[in-house]
Protein backbone atom coordinates (compact mmCIF):
# COMPACT_ATOMS: atom_id res chain seq x y z
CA UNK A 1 25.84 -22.19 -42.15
CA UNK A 2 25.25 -23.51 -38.80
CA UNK A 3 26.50 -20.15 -37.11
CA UNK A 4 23.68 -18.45 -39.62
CA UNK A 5 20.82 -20.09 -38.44
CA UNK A 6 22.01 -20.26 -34.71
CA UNK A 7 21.99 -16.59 -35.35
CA UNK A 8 18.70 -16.23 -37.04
CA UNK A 9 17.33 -18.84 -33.94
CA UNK A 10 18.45 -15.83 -31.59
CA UNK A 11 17.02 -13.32 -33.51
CA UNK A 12 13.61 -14.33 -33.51
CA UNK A 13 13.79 -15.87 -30.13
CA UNK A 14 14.99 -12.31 -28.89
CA UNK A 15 11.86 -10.87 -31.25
CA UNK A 16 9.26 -13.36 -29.65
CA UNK A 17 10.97 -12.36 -26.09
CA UNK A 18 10.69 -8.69 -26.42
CA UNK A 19 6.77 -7.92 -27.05
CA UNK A 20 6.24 -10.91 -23.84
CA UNK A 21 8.19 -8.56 -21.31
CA UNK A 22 6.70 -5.33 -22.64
CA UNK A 23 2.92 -7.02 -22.15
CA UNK A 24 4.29 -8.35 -18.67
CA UNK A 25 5.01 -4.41 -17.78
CA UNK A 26 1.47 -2.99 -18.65
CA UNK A 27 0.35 -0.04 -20.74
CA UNK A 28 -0.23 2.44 -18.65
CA UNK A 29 -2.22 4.44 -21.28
CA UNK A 30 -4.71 1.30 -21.45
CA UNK A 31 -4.62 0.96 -17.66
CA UNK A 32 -5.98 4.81 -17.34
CA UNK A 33 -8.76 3.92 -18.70
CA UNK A 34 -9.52 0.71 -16.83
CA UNK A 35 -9.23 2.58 -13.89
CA UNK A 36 -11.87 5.21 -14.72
CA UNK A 37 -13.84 2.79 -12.68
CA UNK A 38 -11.78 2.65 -9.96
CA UNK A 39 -11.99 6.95 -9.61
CA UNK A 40 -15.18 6.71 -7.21
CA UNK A 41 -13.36 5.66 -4.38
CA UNK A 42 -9.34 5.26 -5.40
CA UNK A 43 -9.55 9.00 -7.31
CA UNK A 44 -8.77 9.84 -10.91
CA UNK A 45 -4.82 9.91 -10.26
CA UNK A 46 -4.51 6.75 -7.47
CA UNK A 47 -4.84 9.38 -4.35
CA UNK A 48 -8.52 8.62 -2.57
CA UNK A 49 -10.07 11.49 -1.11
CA UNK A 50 -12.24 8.76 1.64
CA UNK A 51 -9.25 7.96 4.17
CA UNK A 52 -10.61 4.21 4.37
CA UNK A 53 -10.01 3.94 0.73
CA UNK A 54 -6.27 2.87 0.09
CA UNK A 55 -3.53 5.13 -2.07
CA UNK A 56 -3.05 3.61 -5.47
CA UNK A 57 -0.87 6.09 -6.67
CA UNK A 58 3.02 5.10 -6.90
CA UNK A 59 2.61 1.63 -5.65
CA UNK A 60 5.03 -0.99 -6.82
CA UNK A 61 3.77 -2.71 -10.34
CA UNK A 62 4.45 -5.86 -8.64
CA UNK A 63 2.31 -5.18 -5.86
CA UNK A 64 -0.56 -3.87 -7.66
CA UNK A 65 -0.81 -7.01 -9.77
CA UNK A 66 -0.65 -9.18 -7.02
CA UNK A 67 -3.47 -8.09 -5.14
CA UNK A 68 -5.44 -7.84 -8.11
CA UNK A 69 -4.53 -11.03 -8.26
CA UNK A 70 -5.40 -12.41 -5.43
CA UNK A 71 -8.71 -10.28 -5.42
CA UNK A 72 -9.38 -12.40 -8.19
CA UNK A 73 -8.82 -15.87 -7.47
CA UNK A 74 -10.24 -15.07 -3.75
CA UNK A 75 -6.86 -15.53 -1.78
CA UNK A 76 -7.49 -11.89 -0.40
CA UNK A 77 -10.76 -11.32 1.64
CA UNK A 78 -12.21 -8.70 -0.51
CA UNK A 79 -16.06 -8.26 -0.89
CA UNK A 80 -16.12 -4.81 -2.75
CA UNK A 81 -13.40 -5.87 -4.86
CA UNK A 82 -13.39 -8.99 -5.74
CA UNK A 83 -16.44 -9.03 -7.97
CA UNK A 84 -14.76 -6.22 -10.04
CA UNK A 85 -11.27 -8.04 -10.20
CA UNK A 86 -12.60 -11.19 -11.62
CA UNK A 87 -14.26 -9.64 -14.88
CA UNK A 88 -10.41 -8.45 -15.48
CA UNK A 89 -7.77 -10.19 -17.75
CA UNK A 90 -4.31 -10.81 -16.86
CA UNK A 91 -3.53 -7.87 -19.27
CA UNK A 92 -5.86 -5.33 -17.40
CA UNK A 93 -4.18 -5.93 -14.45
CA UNK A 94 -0.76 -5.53 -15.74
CA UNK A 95 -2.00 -2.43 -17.64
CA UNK A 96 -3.76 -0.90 -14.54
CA UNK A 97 -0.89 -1.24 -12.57
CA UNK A 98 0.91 0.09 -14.63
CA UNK A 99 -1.34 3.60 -14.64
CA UNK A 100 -0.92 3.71 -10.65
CA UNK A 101 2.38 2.65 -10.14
CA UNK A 102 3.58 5.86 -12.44
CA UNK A 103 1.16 8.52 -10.60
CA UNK A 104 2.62 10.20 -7.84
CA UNK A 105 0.70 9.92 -3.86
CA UNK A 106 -0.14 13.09 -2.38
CA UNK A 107 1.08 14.00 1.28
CA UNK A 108 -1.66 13.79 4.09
CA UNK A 109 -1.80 16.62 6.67
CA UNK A 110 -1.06 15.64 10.02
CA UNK A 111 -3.49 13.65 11.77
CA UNK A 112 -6.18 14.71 14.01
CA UNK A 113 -6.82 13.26 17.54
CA UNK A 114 -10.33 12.90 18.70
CA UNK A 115 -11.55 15.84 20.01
CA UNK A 116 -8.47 18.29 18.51
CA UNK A 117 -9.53 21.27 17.18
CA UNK A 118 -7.86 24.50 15.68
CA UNK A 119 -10.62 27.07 15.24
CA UNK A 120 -12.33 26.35 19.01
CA UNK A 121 -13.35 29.04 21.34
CA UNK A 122 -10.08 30.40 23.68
CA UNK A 123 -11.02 28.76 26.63
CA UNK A 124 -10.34 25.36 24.90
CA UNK A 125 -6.69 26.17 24.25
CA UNK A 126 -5.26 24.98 26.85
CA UNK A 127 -6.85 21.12 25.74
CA UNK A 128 -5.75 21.50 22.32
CA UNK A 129 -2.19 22.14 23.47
CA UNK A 130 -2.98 18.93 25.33
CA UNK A 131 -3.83 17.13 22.53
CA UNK A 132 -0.89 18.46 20.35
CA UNK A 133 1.38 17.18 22.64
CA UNK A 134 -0.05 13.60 23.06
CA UNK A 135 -0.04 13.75 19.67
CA UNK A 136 3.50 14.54 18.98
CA UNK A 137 4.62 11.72 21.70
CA UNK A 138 2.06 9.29 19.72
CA UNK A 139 4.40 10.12 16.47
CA UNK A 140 7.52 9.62 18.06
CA UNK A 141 6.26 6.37 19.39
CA UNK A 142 5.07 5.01 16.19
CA UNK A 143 8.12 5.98 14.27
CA UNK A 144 10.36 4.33 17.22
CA UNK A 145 8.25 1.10 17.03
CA UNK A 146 8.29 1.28 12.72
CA UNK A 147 12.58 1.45 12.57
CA UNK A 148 12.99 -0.50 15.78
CA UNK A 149 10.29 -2.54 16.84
CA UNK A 150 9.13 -3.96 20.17
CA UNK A 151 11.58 -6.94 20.94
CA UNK A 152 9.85 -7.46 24.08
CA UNK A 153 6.61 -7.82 22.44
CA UNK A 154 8.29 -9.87 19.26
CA UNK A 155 6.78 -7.04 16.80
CA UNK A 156 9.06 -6.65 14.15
CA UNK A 157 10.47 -3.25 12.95
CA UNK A 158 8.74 -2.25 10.05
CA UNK A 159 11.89 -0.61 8.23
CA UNK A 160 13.24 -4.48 7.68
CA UNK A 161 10.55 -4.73 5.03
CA UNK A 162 8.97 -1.15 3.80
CA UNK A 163 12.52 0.79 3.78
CA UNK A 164 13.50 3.69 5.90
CA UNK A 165 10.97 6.02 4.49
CA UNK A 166 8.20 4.18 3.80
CA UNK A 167 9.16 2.94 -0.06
CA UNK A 168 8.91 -0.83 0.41
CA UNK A 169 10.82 -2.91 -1.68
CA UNK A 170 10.28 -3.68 -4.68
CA UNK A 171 11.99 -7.08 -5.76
CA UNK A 172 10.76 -8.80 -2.73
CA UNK A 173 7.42 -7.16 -3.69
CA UNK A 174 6.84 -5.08 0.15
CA UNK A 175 4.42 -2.24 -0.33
CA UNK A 176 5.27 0.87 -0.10
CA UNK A 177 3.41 2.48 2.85
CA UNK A 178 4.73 6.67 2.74
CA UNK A 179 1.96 8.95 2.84
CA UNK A 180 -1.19 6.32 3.08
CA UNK A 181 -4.03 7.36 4.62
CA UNK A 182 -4.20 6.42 8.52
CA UNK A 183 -7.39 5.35 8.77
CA UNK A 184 -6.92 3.17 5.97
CA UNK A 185 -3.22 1.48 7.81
CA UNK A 186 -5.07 0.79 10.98
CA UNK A 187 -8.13 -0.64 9.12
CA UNK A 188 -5.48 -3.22 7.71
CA UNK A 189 -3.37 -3.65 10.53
CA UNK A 190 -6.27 -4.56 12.43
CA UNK A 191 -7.84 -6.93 9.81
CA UNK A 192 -4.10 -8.46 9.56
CA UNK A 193 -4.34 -9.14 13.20
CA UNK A 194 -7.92 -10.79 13.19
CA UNK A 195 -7.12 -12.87 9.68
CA UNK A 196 -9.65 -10.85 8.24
CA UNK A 197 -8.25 -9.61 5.43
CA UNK A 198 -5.98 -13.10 4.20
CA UNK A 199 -6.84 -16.98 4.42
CA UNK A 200 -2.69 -17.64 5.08
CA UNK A 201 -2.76 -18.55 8.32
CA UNK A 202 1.30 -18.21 8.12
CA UNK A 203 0.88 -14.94 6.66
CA UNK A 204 3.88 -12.52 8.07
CA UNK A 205 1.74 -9.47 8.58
CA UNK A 206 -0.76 -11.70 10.68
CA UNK A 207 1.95 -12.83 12.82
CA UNK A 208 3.25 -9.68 13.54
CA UNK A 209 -0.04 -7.59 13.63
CA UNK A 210 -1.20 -10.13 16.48
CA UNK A 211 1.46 -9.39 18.82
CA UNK A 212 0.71 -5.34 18.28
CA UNK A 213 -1.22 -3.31 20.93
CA UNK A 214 -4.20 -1.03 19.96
CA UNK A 215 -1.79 2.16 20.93
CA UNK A 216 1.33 0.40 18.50
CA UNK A 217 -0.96 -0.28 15.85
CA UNK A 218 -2.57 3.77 15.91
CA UNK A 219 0.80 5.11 16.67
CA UNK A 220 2.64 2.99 14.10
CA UNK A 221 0.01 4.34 11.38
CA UNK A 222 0.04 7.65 12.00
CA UNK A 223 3.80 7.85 11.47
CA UNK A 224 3.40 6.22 7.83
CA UNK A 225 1.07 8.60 6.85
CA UNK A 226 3.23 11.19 7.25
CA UNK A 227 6.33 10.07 5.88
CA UNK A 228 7.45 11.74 2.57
C-alpha cells in the first residue's frame, strides 16, 4: 500500500513538474507575436536591418531572458528598452525568447572602411586597393586578438567565452556573437568600457573592454560580424 501511494506521490509530482519546465522554455508561437513590436528596429525574424540595432535571431534562450530581465528590473542601462520590458510578464519573456532563439541570423557582407568604395571613378583604384588591404590586415588582427588575446595588454581572448566561431555558450549563458552587426559590437564594447551600458562595477566585459584600444575594439568587431 505504501509502495502505491509513493507511486501515485511520483506521478503527480512528475505531472505538476512537467507543465513548470515547458512554461520555463517559452512558446515560441506566443513569443511571435509579442515580438511584432519588437519588428521596427529588431526585424520580423530577429535580423535588424539598422546595424546599431542588435541580432535577435538565434540567440541563446538563456540569454534573451536575462537581458529582458535585467531591462526590466533596471540592472542593464537601457532607456529605449526598458520602458517596454517592464509592461512584460515573466511568461512573455520566456515566450519571446523563445521566438528568437529558434530564428536563424543572417550573414553581414564584409565591412566597409571609411571612404571604401566599389563603383568610384578609375582614378580612385589605386585607394580602394589601399583600403582593401588595410582592411584585410584589420580582420586578421581582430580575429588574432578574439582566439588569442593581448597578454601584454591583459585583454582576454574572446574564444574562452563565445566559442571558436562565435556561438557562445550556452550553460554558462555567453552570447553568441557570429554574424552581429559591427556597428552594433563596437557600440557595446565601447559602452562596456565606459560602464555605460551595466551598474556592475565587477562586470567581466567592463574589465576587459577597459584595457582594449580603439583599433582592438574596431578590429575585434569586425571579425565577429563575419564569422559564420
Amino acid at each position: 500500500m505504501i509502495k502505491k501511494l509513493l507511486a501515485v506521490s511520483i506521478s503527480l509530482t512528475i505531472c505538476m513538474i512537467i507543465p513548470a519546465s515547458v512554461h520555463a522554455e517559452g512558446d515560441a508561437q506566443a513569443g511571435k507575436q509579442h515580438a511584432a513590436a519588437c519588428a521596427g528596429c529588431h526585424g520580423d525574424s530577429g535580423n535588424s536591418i539598422v546595424s546599431t540595432f542588435p541580432k535577435l535571431a538565434g540567440q541563446h534562450f538563456s540569454y534573451l531572458t536575462k537581458q529582458l530581465q535585467a531591462f526590466k528590473n533596471d540592472t542593464r542601462n537601457a532607456p529605449m528598452m526598458a520602458p517596454l520590458a517592464k509592461g512584460l510578464t515573466d511568461k512573455d519573456i520566456a515566450d519571446i525568447a523563445k521566438f528568437y532563439s529558434e530564428q536563424t541570423i543572417s550573414a553581414n557582407p564584409m565591412p566597409t572602411l571609411k571612404g571604401q568604395d566599389h563603383e568610384v571613378e578609375s582614378n580612385k583604384h589605386s585607394d580602394n586597393k589601399n583600403k582593401e588591404t588595410e582592411l584585410k590586415a584589420l580582420l586578421t588582427f581582430g580575429g588574432d586578438l578574439y582566439r588569442n588575446g593581448d597578454l601584454e595588454r591583459e585583454v582576454s581572448a574572446c574564444i574562452a567565452c563565445h566559442g571558436p566561431f562565435g556561438e557562445g555558450n550556452k550553460p554558462a549563458g555567453f552570447p553568441m556573437l557570429k554574424g552581429q552587426h559591427a556597428d552594433y559590437l563596437i557600440q557595446t564594447l565601447e559602452d562596456f568600457k565606459t560602464s555605460t551600458r551595466t551598474k556592475v562595477a565587477d562586470n567581466m566585459m567592463h574589465m576587459i573592454a577597459t584595457k582594449m584600444t580603439e583599433k582592438e575594439i574596431r578590429a575585434v568587431s569586425y571579425y565577429i560580424s563575419v564569422m559564420k
